[in-house]
C-alpha atoms as a PDB file:
ATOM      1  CA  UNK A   1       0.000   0.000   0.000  1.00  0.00           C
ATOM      2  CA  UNK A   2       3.179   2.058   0.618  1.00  0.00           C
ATOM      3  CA  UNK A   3       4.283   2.005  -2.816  1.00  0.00           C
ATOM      4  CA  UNK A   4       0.668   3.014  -3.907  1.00  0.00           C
ATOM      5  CA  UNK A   5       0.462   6.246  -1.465  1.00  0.00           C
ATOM      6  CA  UNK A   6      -2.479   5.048  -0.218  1.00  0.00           C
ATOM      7  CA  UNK A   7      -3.907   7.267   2.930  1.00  0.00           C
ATOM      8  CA  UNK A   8      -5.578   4.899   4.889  1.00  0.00           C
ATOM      9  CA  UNK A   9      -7.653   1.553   4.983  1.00  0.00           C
ATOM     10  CA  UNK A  10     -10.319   0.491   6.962  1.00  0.00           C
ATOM     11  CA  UNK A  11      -9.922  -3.572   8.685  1.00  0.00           C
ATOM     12  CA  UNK A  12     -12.420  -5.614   9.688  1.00  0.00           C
ATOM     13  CA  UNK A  13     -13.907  -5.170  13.388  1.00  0.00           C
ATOM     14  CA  UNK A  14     -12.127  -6.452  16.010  1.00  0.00           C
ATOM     15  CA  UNK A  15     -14.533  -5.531  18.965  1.00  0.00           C
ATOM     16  CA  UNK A  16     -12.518  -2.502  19.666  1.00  0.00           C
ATOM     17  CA  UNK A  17     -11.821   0.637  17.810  1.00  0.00           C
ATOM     18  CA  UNK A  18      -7.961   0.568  16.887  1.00  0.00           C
ATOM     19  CA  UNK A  19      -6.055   3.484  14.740  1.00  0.00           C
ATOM     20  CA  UNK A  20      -2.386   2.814  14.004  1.00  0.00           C
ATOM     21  CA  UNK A  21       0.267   4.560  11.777  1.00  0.00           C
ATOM     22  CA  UNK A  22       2.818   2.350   9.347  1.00  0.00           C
ATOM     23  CA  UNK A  23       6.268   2.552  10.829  1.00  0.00           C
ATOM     24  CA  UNK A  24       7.920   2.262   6.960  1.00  0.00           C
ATOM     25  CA  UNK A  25      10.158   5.040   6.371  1.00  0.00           C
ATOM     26  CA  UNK A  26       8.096   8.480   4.884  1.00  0.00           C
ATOM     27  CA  UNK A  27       5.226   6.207   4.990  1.00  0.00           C
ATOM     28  CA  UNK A  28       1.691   7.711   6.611  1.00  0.00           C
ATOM     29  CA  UNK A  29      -0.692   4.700   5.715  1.00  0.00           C
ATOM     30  CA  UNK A  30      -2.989   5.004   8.312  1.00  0.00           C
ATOM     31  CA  UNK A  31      -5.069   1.551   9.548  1.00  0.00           C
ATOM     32  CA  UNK A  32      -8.283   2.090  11.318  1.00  0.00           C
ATOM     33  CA  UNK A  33     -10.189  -1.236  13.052  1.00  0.00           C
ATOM     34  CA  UNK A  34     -13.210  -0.091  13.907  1.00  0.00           C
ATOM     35  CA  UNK A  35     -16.501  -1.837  15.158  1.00  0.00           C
ATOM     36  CA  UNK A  36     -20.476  -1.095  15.310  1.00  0.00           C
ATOM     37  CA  UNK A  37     -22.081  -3.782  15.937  1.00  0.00           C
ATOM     38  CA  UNK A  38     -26.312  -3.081  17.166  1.00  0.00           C
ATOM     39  CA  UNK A  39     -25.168   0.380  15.268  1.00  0.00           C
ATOM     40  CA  UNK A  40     -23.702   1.585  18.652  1.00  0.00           C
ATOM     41  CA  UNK A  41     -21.361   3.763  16.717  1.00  0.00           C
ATOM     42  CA  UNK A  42     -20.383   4.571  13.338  1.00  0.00           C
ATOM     43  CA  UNK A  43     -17.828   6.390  11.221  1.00  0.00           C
ATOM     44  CA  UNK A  44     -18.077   9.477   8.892  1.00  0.00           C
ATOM     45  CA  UNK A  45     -15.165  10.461   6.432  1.00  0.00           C
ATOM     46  CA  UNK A  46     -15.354  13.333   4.610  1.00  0.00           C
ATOM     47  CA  UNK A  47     -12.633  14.639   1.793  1.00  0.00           C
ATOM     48  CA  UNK A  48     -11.416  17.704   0.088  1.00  0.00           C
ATOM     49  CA  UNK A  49      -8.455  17.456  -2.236  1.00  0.00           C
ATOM     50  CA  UNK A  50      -6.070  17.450   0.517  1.00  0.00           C
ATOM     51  CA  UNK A  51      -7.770  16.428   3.969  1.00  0.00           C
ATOM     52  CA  UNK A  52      -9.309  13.344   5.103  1.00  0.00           C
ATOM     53  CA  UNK A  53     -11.525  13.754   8.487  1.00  0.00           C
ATOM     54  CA  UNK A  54     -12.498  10.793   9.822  1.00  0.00           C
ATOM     55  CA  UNK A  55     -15.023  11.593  12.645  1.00  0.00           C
ATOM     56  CA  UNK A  56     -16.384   8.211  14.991  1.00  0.00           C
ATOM     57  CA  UNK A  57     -19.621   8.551  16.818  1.00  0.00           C
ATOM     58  CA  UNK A  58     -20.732   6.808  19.648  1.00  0.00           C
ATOM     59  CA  UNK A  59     -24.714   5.940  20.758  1.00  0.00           C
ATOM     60  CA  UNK A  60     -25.572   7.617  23.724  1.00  0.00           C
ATOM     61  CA  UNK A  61     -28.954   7.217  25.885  1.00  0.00           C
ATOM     62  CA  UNK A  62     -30.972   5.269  28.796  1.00  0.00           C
ATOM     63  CA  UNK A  63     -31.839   2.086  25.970  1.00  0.00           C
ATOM     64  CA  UNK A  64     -29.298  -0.700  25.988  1.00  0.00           C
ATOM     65  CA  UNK A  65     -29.341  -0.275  22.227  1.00  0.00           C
ATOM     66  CA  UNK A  66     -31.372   1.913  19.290  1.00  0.00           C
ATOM     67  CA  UNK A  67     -31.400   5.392  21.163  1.00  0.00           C
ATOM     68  CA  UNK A  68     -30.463   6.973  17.941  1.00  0.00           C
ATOM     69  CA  UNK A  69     -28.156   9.801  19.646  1.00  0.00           C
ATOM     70  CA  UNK A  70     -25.315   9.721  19.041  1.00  0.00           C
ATOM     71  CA  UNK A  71     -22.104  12.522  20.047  1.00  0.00           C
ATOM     72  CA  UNK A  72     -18.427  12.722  18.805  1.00  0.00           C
ATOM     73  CA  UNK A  73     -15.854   9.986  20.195  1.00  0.00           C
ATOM     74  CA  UNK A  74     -13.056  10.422  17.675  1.00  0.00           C
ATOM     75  CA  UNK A  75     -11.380  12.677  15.329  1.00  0.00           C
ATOM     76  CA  UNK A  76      -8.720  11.808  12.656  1.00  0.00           C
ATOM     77  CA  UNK A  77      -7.336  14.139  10.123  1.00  0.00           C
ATOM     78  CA  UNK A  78      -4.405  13.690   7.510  1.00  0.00           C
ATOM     79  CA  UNK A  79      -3.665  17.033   6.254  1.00  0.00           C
ATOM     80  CA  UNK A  80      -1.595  16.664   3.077  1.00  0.00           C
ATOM     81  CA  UNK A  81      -1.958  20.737   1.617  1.00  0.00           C
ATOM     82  CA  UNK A  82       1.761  20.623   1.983  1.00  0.00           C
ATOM     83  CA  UNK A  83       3.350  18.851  -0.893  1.00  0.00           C
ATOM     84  CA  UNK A  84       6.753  19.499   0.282  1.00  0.00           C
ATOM     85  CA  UNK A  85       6.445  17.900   3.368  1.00  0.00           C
ATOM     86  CA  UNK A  86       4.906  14.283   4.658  1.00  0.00           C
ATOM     87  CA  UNK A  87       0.891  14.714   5.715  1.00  0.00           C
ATOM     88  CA  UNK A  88      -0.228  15.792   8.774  1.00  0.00           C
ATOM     89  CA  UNK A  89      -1.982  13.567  11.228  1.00  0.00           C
ATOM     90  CA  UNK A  90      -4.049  15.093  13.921  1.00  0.00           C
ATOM     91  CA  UNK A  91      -6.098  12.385  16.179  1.00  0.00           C
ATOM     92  CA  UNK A  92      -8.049  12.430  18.937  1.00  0.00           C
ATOM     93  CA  UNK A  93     -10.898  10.699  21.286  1.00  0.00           C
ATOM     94  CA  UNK A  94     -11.343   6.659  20.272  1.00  0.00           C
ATOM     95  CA  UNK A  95      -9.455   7.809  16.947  1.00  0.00           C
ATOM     96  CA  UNK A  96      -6.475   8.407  18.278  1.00  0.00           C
ATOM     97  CA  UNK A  97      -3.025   6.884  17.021  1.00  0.00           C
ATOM     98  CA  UNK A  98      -2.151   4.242  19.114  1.00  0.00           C
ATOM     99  CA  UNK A  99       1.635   4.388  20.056  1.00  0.00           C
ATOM    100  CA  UNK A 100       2.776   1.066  20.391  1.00  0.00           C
ATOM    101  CA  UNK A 101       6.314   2.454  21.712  1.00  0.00           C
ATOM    102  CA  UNK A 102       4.670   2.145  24.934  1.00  0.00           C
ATOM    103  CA  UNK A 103       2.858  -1.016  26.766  1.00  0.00           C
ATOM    104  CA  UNK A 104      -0.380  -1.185  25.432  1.00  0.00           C
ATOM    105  CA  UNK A 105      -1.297  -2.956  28.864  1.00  0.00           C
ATOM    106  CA  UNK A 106      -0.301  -1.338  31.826  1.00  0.00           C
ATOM    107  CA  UNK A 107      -1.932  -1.382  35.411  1.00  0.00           C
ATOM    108  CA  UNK A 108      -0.492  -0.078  38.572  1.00  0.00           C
ATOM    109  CA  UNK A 109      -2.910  -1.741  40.686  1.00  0.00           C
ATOM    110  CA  UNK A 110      -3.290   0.689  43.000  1.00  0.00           C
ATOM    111  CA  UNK A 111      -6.849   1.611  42.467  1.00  0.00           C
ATOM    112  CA  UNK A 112     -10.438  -0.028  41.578  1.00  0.00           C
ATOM    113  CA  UNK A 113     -13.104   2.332  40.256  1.00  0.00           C
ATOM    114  CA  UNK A 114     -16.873   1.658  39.550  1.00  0.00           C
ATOM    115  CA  UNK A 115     -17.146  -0.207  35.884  1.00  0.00           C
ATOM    116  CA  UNK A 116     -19.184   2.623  34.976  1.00  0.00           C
ATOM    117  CA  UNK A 117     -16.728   5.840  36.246  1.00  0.00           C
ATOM    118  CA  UNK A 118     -14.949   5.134  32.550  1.00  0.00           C
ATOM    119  CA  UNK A 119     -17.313   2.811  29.801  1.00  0.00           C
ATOM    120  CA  UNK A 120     -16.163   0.670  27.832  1.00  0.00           C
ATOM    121  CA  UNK A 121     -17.938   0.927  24.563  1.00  0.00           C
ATOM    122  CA  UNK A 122     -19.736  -2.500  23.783  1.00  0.00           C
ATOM    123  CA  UNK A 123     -19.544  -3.263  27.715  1.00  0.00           C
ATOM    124  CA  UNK A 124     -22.899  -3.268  28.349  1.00  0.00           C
ATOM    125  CA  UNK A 125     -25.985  -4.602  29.912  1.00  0.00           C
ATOM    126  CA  UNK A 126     -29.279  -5.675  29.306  1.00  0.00           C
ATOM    127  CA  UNK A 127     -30.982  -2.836  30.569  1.00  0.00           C
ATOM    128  CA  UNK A 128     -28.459  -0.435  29.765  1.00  0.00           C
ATOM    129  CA  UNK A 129     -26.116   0.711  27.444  1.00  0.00           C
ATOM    130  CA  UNK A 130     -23.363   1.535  29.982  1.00  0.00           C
ATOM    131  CA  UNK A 131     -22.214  -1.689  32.048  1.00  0.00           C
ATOM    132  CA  UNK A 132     -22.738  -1.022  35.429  1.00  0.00           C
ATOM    133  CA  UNK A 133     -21.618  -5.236  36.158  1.00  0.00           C
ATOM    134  CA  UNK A 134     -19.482  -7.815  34.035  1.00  0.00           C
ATOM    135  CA  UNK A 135     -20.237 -11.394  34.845  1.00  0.00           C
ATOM    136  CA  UNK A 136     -16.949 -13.359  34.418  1.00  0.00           C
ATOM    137  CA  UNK A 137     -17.844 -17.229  34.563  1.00  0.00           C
ATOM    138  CA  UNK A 138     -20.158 -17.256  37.775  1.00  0.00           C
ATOM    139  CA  UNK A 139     -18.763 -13.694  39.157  1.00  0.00           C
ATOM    140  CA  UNK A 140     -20.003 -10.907  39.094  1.00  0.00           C
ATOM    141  CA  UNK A 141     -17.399  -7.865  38.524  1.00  0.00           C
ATOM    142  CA  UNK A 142     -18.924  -4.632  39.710  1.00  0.00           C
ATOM    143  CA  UNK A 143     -15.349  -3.060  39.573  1.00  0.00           C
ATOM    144  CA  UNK A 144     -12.452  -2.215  37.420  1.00  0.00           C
ATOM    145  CA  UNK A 145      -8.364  -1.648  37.530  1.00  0.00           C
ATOM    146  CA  UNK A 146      -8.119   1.268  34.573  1.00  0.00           C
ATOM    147  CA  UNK A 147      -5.176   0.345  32.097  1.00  0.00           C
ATOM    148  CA  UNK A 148      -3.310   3.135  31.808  1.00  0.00           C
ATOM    149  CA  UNK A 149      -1.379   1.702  28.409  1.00  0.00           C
ATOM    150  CA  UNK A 150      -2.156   2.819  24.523  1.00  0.00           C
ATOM    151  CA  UNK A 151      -4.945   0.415  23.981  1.00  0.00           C
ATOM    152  CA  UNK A 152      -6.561   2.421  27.400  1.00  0.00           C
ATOM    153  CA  UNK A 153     -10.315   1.804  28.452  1.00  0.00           C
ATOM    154  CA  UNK A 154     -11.079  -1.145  26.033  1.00  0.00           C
ATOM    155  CA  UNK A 155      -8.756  -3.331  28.331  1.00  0.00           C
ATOM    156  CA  UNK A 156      -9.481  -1.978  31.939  1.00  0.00           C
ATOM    157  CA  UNK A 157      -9.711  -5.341  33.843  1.00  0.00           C
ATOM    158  CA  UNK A 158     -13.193  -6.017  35.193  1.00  0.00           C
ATOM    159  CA  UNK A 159     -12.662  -7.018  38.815  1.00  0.00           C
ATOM    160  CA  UNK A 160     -14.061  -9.246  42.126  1.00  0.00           C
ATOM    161  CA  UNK A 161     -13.468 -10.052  45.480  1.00  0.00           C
ATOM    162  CA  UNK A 162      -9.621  -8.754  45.440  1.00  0.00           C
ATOM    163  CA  UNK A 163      -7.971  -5.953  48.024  1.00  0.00           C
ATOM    164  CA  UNK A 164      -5.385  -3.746  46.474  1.00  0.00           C
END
């Protein structure tokens, strides 16, 4: 795809939303995984001869699913109005470029917070589209230890009956 110039592609969904950046030399392929499955979010791109926006929305409201309201979660831009110089990219929100020079895991497991004090989109339950529980075989996890690496909220670690 290098050796085409091409901008960006779009994988298949992976149950998380994942943006990453080819490490190839004066590449700026851009990969995004994204997922929207019950159409709990979706993705917009719009182009002008030299920007991309991609802009991800995510379903808001009391219903577990079909609220249809949705708000901004992501932003991705590749600016390329400079010719002289490799594009711009600009991300933010559940779009943002994941550095993988850094654990993509990492807890400190110092804390536990309420599951609900940071969603996890797709976490949810059947009354609600924000999990306020997790059942994990015949437990129920009420709380989480927040990752703090790249990959962030989509891997906190839904926890039970542990002291930190």
């Amino acid at each position: 795809m290098e050796e085409y110039n091409v901008d960006i592609y779009f994988a298949g969904e992976v149950h998380a939303v994942t943006v990453s950046k080819s490490k190839v030399l004066g590449s700026s392929l851009v990969q995004i995984v994204s997922r929207s499955n019950d159409l709990t979010n979706f993705l917009t791109v719009n182009t002008t001869d030299d920007t991309i926006e991609i802009k991800q929305y995510r379903e808001v409201g009391p219903k577990q699913k079909f609220n249809n309201d949705y708000v901004q979660s992501g932003l991705l831009t590749i600016n390329k109005s400079n010719p002289s110089s490799d594009p711009q990219i600009s991300s933010s929100g559940e779009l943002k470029v994941l550095d993988d020079d850094v654990a993509l895991l990492h807890f400190d497991f110092e804390s536990m917070y309420e599951i609900d004090a940071r969603p996890i989109h797709g976490l949810r339950n059947d009354d609600s589209l924000v999990a306020k529980y997790q059942v994990v075989g015949d437990t129920n996890c009420t709380e989480s230890i927040h990752n703090m690496g790249s990959f962030s909220e989509q891997y906190d670690a839904q926890v039970a009956n542990i002291e930190l």
